[in-house]
Protein backbone atom coordinates (compact mmCIF):
# COMPACT_ATOMS: atom_id res chain seq x y z
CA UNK A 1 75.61 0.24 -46.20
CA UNK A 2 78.29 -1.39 -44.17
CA UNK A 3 78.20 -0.69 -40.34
CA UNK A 4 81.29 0.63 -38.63
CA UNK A 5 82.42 1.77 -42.19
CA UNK A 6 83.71 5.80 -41.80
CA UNK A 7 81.03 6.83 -44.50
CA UNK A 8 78.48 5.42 -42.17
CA UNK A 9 79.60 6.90 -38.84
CA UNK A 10 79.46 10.20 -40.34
CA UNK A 11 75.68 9.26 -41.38
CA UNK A 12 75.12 8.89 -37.34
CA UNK A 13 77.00 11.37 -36.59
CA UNK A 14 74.68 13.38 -38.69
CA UNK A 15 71.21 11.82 -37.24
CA UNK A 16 72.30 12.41 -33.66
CA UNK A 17 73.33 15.75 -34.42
CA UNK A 18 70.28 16.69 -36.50
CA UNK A 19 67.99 15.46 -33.27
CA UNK A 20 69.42 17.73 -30.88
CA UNK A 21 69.08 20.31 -33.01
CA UNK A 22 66.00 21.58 -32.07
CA UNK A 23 66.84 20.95 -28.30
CA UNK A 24 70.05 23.28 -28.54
CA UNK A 25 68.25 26.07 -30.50
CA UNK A 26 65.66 25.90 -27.81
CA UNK A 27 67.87 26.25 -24.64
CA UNK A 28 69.58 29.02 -26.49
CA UNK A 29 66.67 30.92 -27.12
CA UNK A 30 66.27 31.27 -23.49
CA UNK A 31 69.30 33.64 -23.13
CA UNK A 32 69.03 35.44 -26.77
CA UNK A 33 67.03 36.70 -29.55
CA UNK A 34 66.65 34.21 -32.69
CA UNK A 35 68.42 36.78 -34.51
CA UNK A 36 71.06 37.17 -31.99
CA UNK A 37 71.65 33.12 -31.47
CA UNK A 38 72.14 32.48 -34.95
CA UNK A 39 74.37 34.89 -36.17
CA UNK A 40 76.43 33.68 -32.82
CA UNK A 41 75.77 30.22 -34.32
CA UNK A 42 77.16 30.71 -37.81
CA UNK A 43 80.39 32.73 -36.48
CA UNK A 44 81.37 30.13 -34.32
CA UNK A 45 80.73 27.31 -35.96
CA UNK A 46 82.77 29.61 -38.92
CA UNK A 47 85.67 30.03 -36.33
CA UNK A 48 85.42 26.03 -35.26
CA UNK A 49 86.03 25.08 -38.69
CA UNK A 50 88.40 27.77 -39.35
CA UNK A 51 91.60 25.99 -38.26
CA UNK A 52 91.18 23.25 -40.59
CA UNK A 53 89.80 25.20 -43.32
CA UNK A 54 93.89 27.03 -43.26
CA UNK A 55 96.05 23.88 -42.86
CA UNK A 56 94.10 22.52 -46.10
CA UNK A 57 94.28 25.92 -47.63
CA UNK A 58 90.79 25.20 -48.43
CA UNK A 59 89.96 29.29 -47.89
CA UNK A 60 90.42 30.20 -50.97
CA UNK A 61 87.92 27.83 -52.51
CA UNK A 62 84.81 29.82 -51.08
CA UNK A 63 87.03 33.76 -51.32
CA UNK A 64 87.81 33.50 -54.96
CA UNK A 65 85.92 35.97 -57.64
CA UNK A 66 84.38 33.40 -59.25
CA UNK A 67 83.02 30.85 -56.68
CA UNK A 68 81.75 34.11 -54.33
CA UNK A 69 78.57 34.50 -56.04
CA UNK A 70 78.05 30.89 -55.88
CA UNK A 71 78.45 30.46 -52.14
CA UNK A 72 76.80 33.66 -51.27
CA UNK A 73 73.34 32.10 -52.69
CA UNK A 74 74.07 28.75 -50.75
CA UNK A 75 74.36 30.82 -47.75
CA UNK A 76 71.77 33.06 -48.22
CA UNK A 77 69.45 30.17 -49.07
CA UNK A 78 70.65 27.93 -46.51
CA UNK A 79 70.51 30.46 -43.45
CA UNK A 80 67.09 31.79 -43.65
CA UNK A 81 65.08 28.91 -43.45
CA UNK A 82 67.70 27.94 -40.76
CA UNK A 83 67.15 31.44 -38.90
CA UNK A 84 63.07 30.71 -39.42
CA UNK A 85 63.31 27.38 -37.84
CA UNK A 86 65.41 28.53 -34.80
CA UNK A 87 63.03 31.38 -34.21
CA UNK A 88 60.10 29.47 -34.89
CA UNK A 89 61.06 27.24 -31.39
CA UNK A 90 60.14 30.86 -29.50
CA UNK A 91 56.64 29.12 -30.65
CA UNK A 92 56.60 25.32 -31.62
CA UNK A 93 58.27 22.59 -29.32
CA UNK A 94 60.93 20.71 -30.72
CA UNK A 95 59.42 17.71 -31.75
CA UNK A 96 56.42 19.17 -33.35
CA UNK A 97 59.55 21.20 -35.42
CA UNK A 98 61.45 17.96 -36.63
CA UNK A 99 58.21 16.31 -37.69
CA UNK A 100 56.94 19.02 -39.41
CA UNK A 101 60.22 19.77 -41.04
CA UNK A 102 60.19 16.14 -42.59
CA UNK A 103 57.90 18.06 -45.49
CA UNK A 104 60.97 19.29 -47.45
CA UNK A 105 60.96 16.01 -48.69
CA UNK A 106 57.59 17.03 -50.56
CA UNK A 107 59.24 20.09 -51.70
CA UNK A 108 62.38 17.39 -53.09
CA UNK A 109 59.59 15.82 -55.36
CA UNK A 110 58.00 18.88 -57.03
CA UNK A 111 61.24 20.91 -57.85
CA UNK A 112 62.21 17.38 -59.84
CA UNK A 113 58.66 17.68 -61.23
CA UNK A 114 59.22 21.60 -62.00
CA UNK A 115 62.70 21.90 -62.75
CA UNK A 116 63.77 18.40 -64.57
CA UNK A 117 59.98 17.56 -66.45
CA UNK A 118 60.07 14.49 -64.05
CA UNK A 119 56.64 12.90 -64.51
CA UNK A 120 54.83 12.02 -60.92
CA UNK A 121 53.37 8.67 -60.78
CA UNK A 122 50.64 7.57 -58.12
CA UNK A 123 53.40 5.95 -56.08
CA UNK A 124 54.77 9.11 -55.50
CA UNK A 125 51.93 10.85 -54.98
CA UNK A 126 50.74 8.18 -52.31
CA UNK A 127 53.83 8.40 -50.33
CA UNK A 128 53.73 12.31 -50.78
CA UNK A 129 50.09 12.64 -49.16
CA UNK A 130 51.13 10.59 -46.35
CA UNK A 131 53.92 13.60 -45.67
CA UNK A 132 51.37 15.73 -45.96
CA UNK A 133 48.87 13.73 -43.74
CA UNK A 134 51.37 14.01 -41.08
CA UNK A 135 52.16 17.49 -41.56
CA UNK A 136 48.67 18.12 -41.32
CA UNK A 137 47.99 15.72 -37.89
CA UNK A 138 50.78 18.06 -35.93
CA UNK A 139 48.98 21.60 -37.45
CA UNK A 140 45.81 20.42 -36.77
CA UNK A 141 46.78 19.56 -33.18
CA UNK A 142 48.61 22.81 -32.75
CA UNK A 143 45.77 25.03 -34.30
CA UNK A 144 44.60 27.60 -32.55
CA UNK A 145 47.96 27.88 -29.99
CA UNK A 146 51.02 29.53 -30.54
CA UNK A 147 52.74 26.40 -31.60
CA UNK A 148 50.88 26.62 -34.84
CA UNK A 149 52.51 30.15 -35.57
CA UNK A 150 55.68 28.36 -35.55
CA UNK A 151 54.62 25.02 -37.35
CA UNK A 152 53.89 27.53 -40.39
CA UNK A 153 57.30 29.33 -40.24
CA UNK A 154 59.30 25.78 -40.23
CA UNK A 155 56.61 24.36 -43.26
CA UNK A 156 57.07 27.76 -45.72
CA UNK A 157 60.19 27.78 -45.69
CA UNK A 158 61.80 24.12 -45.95
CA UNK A 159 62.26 24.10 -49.80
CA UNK A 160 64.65 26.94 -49.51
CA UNK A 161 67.07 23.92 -48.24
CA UNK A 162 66.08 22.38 -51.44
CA UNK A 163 67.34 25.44 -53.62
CA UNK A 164 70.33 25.41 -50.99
CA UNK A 165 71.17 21.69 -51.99
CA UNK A 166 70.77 21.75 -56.01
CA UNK A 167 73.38 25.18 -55.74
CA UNK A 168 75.99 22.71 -53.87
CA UNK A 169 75.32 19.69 -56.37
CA UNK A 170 76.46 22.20 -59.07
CA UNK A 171 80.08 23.05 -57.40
CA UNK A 172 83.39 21.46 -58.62
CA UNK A 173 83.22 17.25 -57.47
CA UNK A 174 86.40 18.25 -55.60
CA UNK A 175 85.22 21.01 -53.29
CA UNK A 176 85.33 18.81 -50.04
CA UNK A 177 82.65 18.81 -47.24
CA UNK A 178 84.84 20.76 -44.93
CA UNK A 179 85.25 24.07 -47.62
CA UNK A 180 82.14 23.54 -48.77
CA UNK A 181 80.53 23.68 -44.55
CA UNK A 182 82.61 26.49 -44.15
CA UNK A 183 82.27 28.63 -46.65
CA UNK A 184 78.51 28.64 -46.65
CA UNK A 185 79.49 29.76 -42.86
CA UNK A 186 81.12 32.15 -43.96
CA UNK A 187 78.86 34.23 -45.85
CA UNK A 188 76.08 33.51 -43.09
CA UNK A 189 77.89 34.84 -41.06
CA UNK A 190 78.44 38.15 -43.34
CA UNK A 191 74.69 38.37 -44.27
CA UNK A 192 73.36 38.02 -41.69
CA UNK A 193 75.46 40.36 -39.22
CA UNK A 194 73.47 43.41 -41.25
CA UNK A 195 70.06 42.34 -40.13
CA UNK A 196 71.49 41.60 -36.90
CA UNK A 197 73.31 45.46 -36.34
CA UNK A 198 69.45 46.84 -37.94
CA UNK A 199 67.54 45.30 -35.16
CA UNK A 200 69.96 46.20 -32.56
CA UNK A 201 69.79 49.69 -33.80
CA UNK A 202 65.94 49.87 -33.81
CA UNK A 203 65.52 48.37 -30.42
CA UNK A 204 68.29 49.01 -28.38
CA UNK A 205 67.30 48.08 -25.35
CA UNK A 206 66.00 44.78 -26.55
CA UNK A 207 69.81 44.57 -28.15
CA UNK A 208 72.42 44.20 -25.07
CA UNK A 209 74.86 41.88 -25.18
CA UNK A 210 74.57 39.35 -21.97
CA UNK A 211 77.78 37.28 -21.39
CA UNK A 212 75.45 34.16 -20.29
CA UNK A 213 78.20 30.96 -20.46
CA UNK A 214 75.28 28.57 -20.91
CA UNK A 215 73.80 31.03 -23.70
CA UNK A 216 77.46 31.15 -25.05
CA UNK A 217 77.91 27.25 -25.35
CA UNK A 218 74.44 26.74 -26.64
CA UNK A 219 75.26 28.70 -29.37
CA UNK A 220 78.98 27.05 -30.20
CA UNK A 221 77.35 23.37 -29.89
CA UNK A 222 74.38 24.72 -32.31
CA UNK A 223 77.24 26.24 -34.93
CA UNK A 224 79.90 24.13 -34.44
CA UNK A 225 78.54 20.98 -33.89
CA UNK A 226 74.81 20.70 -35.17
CA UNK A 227 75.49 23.48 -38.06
CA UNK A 228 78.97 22.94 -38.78
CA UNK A 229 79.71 19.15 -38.04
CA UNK A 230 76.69 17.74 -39.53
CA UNK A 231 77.12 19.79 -42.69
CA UNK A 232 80.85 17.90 -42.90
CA UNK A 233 79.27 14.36 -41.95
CA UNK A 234 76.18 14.84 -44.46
CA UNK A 235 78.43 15.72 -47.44
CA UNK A 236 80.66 13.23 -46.59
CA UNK A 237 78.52 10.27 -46.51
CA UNK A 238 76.41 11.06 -49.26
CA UNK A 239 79.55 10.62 -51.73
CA UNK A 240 80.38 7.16 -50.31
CA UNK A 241 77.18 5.31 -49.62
CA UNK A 242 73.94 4.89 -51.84
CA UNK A 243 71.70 8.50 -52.11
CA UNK A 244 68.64 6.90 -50.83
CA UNK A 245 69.89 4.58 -48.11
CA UNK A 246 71.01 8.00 -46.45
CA UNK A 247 67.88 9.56 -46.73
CA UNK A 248 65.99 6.71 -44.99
CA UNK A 249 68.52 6.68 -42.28
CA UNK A 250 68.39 10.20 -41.42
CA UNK A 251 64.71 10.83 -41.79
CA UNK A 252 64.33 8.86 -38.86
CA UNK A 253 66.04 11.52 -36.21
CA UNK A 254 62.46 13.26 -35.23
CA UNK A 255 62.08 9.97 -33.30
CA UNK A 256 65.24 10.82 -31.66
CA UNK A 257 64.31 13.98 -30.99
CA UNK A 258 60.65 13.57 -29.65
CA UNK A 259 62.64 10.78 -27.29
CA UNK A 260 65.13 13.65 -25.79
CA UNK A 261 62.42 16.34 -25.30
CA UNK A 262 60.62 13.77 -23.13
CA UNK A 263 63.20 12.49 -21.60
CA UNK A 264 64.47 15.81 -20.61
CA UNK A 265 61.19 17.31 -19.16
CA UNK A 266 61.05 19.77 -22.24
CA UNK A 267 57.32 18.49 -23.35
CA UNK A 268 54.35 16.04 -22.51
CA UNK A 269 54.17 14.02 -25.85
CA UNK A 270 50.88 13.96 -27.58
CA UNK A 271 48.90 10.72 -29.80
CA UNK A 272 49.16 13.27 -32.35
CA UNK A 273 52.53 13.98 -32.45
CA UNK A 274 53.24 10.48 -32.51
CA UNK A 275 50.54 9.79 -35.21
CA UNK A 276 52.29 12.52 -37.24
CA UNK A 277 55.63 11.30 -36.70
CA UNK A 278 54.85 7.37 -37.81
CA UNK A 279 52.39 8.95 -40.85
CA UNK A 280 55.52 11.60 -42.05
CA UNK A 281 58.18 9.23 -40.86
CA UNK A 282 56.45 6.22 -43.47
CA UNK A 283 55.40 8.76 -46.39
CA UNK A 284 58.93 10.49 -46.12
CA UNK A 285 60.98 6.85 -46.60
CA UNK A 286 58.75 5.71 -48.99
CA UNK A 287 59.47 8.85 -51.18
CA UNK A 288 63.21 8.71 -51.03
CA UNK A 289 63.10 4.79 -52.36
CA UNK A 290 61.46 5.81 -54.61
CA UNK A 291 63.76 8.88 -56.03
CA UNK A 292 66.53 6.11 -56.17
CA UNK A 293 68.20 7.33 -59.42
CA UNK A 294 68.13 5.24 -62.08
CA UNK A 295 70.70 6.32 -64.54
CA UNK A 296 69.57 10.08 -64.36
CA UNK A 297 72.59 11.23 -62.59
CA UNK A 298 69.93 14.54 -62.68
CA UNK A 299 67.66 12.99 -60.47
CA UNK A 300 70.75 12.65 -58.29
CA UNK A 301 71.92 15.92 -58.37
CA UNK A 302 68.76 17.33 -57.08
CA UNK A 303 67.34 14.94 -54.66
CA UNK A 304 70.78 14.42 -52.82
CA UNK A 305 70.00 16.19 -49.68
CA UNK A 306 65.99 15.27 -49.49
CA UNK A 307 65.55 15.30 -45.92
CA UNK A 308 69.25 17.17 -44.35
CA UNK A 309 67.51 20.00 -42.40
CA UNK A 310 70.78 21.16 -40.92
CA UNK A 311 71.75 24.01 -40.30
């Protein structure tokens, strides 16, 4: 992995911008509903990309006949655990949420186990127990609170990403990262407007629109930046530099994030949190080295976004 290389300043572009995630969501949550900031999420970070996605005439990629399908199941797929982790921060703090999400690495090894007959060797299993172990450490510290509610919501849902990823490994090799950000934007953005207009119908009162600025800028930093850049930077990197050298790198931004929501006043860190972290964080990287391909361009193909939990 060379330093300074573009490949690898997308790759930390990426980390830094997974890390705040949970932050942004948070603050945004303040002002609106889950439901509410993430459909405000998708269409602006649809609109932010929109721009470029005209001067490359890269529109049409993700609008024609045959590719709509295909996109609508990335989106659909990719939003709702996206949706569940944003409203599970009503609940959870943020760094309890990026430790917890590291488990969608476990969910990496048994669809390759399912899906491709991929025998699981005690190596594996090792490294997947310690996810699991620190998983568990942040559950069993939040059990019995509210935080626990949303602990659940972020672990059920993570392997959606997974089914997300393996639908994007299957596209054309030269659908770039930009068409391919933006057009799973795109249909977020129509899917999930019609939940959106239901709830407002059913509670209306709950439903008004509030022109908050700060609610309005978390929401273009969480679509544009953390949901729409990242996507660009993940895709980006993953074609230039080695599969599991990525993974390792990026499974490290719950660190980053438990060091902001400190820093910041948002949360007292626990010894459990950080005893989940360095457990998940350990079991996590071991796992990826281990799925290094090797000469299954398969194995590849479905263990290419392990650990992106990006919107």
């Amino acid at each position: 992995m060379e330093l300074f290389s573009a490949p690898f300043l997308a790759l930390v572009g990426c980390w830094a911008l997974n890390a705040v995630w949970p932050l942004v969501s948070q603050s945004g949550l303040r002002t609106y509903p889950p439901l509410v900031f993430t459909e405000a999420a998708f269409v602006l970070g649809f609109l932010f990309l929109l721009p470029e996605l005209i001067r490359r005439r890269e529109w049409k990629t993700f609008l024609s006949p045959k590719a709509a399908c295909h996109f609508l199941a990335i989106a659909i797929f990719y939003g709702t655990p996206c949706l569940l982790y944003i409203a599970a921060l009503s609940y959870t703090t943020p760094s309890s949420a990026g430790v917890v999400a590291e488990i969608e690495v476990l969910y990496s090894m048994v669809l390759s186990a399912w899906l491709l007959r991929e025998s699981i060797g005690w190596r594996q299993a090792a490294a997947s127990a310690m996810v699991v172990l620190g998983t568990g450490l942040i559950l069993a510290h939040d059990s019995g609170t509210s935080r626990w509610k949303g602990d659940m919501m972020i672990a059920a849902s993570a392997w959606m990403y997974q089914v997300s990823h393996i639908l994007v490994k299957r596209l054309p090799a030269e659908v770039s990262p930009t068409a391919i950000t933006g057009g799973r934007l795109f249909y977020q953005s129509a899917v999930f407007v019609i939940p959106v207009c239901g709830w407002a119908l059913l509670r209306p009162t709950h439903a008004a629109w509030a022109w908050s600025w700060p609610g309005i800028g978390c929401a273009f930093v969480e679509g544009a930046g953390v949901i729409g850049v990242a996507g660009v930077f993940w895709y980006a990197a993953i074609r230039k530099i080695d599969l599991a050298k990525c993974t390792a790198f990026i499974l490290s931004y719950p660190a980053l994030t438990m060091l902001l929501s400190w820093l910041l006043g948002r949360e007292a860190i626990s010894a459990a949190q950080i005893s989940g972290l360095a457990v998940t964080l350990a079991g996590a990287a071991w796992l990826s080295w281990l799925m290094i391909p090797t000469g299954a361009p398969s194995r590849l193909e479905l263990s290419a976004d392990a650990a992106r939990m990006t919107p």
